[in-house]
Structure formats: structure tokens, C-alpha cells
PDB file of N, CA and C in Angstrom:
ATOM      1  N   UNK A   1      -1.477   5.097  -0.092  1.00  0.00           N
ATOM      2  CA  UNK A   1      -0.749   5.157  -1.345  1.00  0.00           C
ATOM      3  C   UNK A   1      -1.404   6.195  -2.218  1.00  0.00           C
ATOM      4  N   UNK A   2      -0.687   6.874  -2.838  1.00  0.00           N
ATOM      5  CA  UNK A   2      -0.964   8.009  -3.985  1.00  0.00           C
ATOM      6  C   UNK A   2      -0.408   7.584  -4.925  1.00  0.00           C
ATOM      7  N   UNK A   3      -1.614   7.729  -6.336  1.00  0.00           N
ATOM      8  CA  UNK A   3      -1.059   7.819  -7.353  1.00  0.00           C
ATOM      9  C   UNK A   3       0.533   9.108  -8.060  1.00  0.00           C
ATOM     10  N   UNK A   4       0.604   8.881  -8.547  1.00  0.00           N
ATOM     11  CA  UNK A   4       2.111   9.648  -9.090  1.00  0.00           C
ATOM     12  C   UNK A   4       2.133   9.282 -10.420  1.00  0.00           C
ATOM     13  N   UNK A   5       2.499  10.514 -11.463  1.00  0.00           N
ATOM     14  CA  UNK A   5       2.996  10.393 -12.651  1.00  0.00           C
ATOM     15  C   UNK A   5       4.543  10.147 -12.316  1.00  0.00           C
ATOM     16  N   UNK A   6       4.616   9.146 -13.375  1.00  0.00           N
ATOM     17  CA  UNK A   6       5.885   8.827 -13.651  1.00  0.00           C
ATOM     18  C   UNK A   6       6.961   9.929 -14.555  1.00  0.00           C
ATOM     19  N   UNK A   7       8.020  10.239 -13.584  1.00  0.00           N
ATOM     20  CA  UNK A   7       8.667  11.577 -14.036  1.00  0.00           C
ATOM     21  C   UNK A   7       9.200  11.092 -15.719  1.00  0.00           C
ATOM     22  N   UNK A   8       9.179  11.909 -16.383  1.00  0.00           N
ATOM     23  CA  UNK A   8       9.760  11.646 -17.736  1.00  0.00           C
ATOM     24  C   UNK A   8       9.603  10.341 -18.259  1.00  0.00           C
ATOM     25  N   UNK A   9       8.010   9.692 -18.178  1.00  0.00           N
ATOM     26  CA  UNK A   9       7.595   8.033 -18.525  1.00  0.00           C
ATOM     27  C   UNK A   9       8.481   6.765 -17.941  1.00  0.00           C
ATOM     28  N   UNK A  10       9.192   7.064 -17.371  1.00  0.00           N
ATOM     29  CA  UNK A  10       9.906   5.988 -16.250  1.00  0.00           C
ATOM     30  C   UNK A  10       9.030   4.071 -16.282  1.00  0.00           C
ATOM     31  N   UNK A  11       9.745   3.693 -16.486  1.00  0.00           N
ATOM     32  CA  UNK A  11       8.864   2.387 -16.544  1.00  0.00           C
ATOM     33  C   UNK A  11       9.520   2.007 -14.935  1.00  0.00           C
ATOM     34  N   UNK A  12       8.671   1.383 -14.021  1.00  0.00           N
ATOM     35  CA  UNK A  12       9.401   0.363 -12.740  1.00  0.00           C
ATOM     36  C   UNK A  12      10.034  -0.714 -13.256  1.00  0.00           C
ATOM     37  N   UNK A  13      11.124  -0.632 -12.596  1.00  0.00           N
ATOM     38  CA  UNK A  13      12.056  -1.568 -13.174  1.00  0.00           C
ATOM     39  C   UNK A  13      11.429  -3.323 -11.833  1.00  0.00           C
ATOM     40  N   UNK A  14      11.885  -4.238 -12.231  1.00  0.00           N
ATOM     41  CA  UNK A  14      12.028  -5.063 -11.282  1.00  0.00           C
ATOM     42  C   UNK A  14      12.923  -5.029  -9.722  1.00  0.00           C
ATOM     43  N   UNK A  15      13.535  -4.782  -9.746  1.00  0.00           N
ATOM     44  CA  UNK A  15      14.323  -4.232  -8.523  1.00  0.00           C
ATOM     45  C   UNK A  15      14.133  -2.772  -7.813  1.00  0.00           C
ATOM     46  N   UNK A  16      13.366  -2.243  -8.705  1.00  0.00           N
ATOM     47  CA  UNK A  16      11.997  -0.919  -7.991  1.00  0.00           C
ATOM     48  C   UNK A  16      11.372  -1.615  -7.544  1.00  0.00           C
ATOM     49  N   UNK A  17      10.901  -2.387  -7.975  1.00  0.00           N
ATOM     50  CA  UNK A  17       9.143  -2.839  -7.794  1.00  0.00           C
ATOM     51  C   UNK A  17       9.574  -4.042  -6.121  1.00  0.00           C
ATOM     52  N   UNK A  18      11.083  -4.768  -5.756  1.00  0.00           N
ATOM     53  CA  UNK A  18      10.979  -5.639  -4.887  1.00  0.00           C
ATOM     54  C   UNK A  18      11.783  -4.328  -4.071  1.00  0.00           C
ATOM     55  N   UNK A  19      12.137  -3.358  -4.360  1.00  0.00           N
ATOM     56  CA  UNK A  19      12.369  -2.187  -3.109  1.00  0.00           C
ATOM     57  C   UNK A  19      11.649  -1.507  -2.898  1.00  0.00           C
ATOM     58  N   UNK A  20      10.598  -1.246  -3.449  1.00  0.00           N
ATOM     59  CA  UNK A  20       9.104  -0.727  -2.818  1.00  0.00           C
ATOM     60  C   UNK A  20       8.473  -1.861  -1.836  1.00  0.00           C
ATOM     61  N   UNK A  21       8.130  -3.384  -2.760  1.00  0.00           N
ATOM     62  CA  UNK A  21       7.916  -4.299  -1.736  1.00  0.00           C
ATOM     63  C   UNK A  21       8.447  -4.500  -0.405  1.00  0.00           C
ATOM     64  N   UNK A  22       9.794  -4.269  -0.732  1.00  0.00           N
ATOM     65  CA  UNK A  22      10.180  -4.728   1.001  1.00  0.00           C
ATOM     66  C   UNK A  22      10.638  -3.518   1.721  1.00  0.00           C
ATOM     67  N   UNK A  23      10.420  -2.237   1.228  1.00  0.00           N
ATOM     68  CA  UNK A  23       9.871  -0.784   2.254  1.00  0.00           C
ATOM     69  C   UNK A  23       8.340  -1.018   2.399  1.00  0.00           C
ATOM     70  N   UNK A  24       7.464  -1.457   1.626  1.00  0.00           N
ATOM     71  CA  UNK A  24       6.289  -1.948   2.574  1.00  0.00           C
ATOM     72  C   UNK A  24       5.928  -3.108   3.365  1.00  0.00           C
ATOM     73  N   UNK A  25       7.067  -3.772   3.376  1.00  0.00           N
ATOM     74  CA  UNK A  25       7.072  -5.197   4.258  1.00  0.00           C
ATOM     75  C   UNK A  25       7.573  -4.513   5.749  1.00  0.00           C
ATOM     76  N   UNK A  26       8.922  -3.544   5.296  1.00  0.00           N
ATOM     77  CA  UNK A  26       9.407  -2.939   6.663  1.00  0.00           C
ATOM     78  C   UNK A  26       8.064  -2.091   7.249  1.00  0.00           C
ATOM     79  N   UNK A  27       7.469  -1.240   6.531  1.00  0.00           N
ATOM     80  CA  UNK A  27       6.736  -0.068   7.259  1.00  0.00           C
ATOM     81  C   UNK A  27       5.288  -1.194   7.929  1.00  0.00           C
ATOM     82  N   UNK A  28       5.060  -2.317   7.258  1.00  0.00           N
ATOM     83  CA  UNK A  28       3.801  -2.869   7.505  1.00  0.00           C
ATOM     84  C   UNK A  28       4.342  -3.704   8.984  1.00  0.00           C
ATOM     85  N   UNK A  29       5.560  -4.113   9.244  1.00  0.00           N
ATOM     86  CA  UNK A  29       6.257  -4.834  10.082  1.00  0.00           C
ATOM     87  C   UNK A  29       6.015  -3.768  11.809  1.00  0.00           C
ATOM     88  N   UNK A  30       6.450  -2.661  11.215  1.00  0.00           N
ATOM     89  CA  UNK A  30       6.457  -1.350  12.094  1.00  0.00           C
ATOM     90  C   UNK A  30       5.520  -1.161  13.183  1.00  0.00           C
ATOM     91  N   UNK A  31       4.645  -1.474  12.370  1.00  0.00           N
ATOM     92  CA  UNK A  31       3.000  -1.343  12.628  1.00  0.00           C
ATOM     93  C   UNK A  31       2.050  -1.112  12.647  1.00  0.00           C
ATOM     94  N   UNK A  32       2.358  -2.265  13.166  1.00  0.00           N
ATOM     95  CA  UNK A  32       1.353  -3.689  13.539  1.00  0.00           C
ATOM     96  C   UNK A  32       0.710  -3.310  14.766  1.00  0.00           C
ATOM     97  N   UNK A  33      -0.616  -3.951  14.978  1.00  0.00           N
ATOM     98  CA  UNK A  33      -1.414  -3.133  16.336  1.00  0.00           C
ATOM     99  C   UNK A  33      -2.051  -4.725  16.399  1.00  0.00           C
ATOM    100  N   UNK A  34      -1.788  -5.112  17.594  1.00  0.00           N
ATOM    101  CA  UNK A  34      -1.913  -6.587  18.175  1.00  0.00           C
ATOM    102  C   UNK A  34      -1.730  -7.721  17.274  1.00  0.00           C
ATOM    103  N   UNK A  35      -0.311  -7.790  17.021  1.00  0.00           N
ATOM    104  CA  UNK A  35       0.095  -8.563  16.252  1.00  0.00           C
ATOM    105  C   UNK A  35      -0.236  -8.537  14.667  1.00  0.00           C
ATOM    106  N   UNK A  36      -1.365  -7.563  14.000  1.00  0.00           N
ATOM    107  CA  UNK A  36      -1.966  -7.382  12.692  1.00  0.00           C
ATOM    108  C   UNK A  36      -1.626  -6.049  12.285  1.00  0.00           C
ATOM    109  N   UNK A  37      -0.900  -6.504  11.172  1.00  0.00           N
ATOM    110  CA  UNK A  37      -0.441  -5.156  10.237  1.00  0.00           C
ATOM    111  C   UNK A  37      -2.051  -4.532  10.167  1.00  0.00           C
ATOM    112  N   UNK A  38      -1.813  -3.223  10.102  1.00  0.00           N
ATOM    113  CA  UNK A  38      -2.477  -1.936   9.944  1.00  0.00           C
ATOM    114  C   UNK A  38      -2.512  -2.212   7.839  1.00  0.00           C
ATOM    115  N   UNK A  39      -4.058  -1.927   7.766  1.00  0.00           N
ATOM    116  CA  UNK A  39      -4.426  -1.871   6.777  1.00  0.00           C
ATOM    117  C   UNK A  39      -3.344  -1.069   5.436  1.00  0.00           C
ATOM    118  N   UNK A  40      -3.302  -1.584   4.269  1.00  0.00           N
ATOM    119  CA  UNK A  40      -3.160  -0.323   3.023  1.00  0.00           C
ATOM    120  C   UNK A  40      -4.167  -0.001   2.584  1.00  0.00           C
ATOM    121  N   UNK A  41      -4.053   1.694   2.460  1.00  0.00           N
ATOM    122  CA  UNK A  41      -5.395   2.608   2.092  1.00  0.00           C
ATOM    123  C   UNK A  41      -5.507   2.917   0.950  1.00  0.00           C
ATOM    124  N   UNK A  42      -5.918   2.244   0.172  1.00  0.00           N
ATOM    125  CA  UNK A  42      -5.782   3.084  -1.319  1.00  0.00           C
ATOM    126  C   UNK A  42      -7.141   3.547  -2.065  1.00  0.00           C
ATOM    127  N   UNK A  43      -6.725   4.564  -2.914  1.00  0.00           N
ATOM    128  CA  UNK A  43      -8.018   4.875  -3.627  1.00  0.00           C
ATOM    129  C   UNK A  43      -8.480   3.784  -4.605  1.00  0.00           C
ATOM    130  N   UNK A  44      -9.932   4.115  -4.772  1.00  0.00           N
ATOM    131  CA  UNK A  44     -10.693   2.836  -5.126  1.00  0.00           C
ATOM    132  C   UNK A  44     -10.427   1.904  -6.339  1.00  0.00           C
ATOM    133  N   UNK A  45      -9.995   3.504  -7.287  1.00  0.00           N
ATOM    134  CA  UNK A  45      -9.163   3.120  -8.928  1.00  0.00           C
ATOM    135  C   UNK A  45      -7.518   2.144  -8.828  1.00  0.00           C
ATOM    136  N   UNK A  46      -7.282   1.625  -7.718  1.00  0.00           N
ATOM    137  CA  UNK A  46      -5.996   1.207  -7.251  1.00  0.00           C
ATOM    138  C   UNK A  46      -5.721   0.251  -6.562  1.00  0.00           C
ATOM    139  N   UNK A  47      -7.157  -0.177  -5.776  1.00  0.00           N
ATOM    140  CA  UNK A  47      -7.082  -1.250  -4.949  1.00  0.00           C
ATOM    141  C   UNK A  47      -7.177  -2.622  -5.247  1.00  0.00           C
ATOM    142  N   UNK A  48      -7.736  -2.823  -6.659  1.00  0.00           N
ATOM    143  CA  UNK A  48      -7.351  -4.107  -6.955  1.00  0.00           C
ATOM    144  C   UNK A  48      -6.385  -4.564  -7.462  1.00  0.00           C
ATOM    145  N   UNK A  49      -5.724  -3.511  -8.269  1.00  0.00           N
ATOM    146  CA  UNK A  49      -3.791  -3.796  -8.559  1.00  0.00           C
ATOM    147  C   UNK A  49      -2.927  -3.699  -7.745  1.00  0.00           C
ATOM    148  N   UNK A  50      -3.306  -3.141  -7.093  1.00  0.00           N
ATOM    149  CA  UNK A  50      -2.877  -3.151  -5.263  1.00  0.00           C
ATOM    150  C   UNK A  50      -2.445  -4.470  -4.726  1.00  0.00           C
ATOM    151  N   UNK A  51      -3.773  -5.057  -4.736  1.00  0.00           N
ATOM    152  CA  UNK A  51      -3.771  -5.785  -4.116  1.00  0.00           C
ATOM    153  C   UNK A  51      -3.444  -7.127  -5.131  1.00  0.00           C
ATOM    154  N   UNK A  52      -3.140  -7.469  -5.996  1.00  0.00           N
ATOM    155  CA  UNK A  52      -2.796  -8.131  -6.802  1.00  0.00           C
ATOM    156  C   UNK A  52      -1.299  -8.055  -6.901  1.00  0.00           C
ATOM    157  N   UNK A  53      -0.677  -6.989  -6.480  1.00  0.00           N
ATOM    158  CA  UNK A  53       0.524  -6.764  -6.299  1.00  0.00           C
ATOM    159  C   UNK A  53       1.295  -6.906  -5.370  1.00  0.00           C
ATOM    160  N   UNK A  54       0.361  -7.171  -4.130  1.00  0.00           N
ATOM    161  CA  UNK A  54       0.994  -7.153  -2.646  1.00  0.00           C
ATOM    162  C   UNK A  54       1.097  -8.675  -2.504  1.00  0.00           C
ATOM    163  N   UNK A  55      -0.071  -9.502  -2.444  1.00  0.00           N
ATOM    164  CA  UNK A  55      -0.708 -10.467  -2.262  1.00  0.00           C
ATOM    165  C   UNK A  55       0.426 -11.357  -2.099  1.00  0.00           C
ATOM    166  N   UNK A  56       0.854 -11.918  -3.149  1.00  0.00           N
ATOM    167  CA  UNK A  56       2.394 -13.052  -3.156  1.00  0.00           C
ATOM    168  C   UNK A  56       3.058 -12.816  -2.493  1.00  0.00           C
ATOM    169  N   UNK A  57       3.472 -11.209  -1.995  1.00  0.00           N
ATOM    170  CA  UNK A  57       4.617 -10.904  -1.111  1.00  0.00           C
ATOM    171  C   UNK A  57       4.012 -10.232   0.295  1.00  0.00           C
ATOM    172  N   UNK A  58       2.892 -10.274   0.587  1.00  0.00           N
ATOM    173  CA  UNK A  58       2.657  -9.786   1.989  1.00  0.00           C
ATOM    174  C   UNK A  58       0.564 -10.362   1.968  1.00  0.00           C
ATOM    175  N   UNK A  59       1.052 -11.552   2.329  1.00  0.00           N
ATOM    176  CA  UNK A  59      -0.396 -12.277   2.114  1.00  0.00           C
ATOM    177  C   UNK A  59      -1.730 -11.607   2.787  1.00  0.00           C
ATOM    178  N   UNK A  60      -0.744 -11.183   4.538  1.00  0.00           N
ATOM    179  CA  UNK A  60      -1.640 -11.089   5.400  1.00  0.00           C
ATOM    180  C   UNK A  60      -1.608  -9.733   5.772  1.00  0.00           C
ATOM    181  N   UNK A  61      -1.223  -8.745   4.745  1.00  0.00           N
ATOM    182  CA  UNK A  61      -1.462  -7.285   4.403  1.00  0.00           C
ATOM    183  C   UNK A  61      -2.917  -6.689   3.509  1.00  0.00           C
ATOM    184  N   UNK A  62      -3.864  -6.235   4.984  1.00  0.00           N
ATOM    185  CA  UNK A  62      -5.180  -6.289   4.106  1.00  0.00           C
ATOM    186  C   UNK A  62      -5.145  -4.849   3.377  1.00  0.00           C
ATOM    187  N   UNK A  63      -5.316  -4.561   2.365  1.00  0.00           N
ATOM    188  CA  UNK A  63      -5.427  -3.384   0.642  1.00  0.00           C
ATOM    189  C   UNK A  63      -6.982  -3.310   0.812  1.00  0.00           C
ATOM    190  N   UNK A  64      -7.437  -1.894   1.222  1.00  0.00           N
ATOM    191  CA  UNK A  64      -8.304  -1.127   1.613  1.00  0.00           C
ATOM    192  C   UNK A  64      -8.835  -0.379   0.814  1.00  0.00           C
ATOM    193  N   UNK A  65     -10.256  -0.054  -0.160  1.00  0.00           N
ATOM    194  CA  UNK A  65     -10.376   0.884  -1.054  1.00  0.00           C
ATOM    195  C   UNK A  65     -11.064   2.401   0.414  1.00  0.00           C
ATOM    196  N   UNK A  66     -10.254   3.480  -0.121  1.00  0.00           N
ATOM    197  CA  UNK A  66     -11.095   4.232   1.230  1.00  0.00           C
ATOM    198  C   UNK A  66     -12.927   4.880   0.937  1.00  0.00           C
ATOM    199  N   UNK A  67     -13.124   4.192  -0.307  1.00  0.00           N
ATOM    200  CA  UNK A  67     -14.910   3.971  -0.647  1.00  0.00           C
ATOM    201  C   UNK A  67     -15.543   2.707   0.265  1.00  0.00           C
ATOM    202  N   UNK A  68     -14.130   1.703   0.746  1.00  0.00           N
ATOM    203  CA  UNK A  68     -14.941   0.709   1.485  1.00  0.00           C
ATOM    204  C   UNK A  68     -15.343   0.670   2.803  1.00  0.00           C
ATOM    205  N   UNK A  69     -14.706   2.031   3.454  1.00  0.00           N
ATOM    206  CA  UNK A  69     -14.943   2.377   4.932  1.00  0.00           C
ATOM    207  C   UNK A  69     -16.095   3.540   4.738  1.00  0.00           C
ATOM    208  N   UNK A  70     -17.175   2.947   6.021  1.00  0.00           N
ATOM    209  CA  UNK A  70     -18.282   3.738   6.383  1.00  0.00           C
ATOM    210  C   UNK A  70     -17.611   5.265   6.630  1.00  0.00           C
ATOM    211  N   UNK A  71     -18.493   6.493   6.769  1.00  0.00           N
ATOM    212  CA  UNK A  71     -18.337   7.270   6.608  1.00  0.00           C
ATOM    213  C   UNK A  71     -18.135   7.763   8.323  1.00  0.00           C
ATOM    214  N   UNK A  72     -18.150   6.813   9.407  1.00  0.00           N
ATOM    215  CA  UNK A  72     -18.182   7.503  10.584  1.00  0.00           C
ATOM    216  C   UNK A  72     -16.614   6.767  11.337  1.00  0.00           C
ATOM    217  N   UNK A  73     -15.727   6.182  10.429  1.00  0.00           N
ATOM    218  CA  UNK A  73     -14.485   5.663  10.616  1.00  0.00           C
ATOM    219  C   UNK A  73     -13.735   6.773  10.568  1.00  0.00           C
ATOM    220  N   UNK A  74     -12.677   6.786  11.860  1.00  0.00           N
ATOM    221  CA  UNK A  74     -11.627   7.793  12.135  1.00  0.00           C
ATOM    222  C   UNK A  74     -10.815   6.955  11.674  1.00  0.00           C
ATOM    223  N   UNK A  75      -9.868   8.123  10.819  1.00  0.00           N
ATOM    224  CA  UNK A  75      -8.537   7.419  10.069  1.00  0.00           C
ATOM    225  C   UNK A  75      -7.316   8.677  10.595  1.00  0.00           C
ATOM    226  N   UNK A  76      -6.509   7.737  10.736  1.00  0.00           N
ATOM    227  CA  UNK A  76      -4.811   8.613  11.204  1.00  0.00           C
ATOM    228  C   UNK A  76      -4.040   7.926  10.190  1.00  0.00           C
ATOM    229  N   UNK A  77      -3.230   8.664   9.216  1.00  0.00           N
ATOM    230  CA  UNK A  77      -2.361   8.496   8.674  1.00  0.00           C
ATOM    231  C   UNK A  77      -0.922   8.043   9.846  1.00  0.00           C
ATOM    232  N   UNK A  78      -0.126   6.784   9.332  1.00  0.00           N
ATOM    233  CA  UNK A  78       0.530   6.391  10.260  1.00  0.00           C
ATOM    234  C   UNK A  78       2.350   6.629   8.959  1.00  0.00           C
ATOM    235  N   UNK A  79       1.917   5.988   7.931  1.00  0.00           N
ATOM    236  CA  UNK A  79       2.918   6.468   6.817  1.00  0.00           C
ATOM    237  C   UNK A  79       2.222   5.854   5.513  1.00  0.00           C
ATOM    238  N   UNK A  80       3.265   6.701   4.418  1.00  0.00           N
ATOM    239  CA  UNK A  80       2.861   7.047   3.346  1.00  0.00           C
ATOM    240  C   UNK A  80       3.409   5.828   2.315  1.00  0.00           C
ATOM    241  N   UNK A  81       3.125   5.147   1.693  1.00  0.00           N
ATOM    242  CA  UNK A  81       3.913   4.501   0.496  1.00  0.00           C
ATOM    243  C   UNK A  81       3.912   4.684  -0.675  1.00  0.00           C
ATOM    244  N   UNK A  82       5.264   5.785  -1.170  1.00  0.00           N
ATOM    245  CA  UNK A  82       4.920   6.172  -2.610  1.00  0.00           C
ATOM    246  C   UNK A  82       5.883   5.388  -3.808  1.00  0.00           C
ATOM    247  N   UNK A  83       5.378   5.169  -5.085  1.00  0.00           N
ATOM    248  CA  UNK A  83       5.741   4.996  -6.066  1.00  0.00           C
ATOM    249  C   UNK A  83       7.102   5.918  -6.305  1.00  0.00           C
ATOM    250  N   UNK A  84       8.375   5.750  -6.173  1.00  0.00           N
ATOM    251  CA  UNK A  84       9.601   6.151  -6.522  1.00  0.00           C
ATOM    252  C   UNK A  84       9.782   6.786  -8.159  1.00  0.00           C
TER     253      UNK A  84
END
């Protein structure tokens, strides 16, 4: 996930915010690598609203700060989830 300015102060509406949720329910559904969704990567300033945000709607979706992975972890971008 990347931060994004909001074009012309845009507030998320509620029905943004559960069509972002359930494009990351689909992409987290996608995959999955032995039955366990593939981590969300977010920067560190993000990961606890992140994850405060996911939590109710995708329990067992683990929200990743990428300060919390050692420095000898290979990462592949698999897809992107942006703020609309």
C-alpha cells in the first residue's frame, strides 16, 4: 500500500472505504500460498491504521510494517492496493 494525496481533499466516503475492503478481500483471496493470505506491506507510518482498518473485515490478513522485516528477506511485489 502507498500513501496518496487525496485529489482535490476528497474525503472516503463509506462505500469507498467497503470497495477498497472487498478489492482487498478479492486480491488477499487470490493469493494465498498454502492456504494463508500473503502478508499487507505497508510503510511503518501506516501500519497501525492499517491494521485497525482491516482487522473487523479480514481478521486473518497479517498488516506488515516493511521496518519489521530483517534486512536479508526477499520481497516480490504480487499486487498493489491503492487508496482510490
Amino acid at each position: 500500500l502507498r500513501p496518496r494525496a487525496a485529489a482535490g481533499g476528497n474525503v472516503l466516503t463509506p462505500d469507498a472505504l467497503g470497495a477498497m475492503l472487498r478489492e482487498l478481500d478479492h486480491m488477499s483471496s487470490i493469493n494465498m500460498v498454502e492456504g494463508r493470505p500473503l502478508p499487507l506491506l505497508a510503510p511503518p507510518s501506516l501500519r497501525v491504521g492499517l491494521r485497525r482498518l482491516v482487522e473487523p473485515v479480514l481478521p486473518n490478513l497479517p498488516v506488515v510494517s516493511l521496518a519489521e522485516l530483517p534486512s536479508y528477506v526477499k520481497l516480490s511485489a504480487v499486487a498493489t492496493w491503492e487508496a482510490a
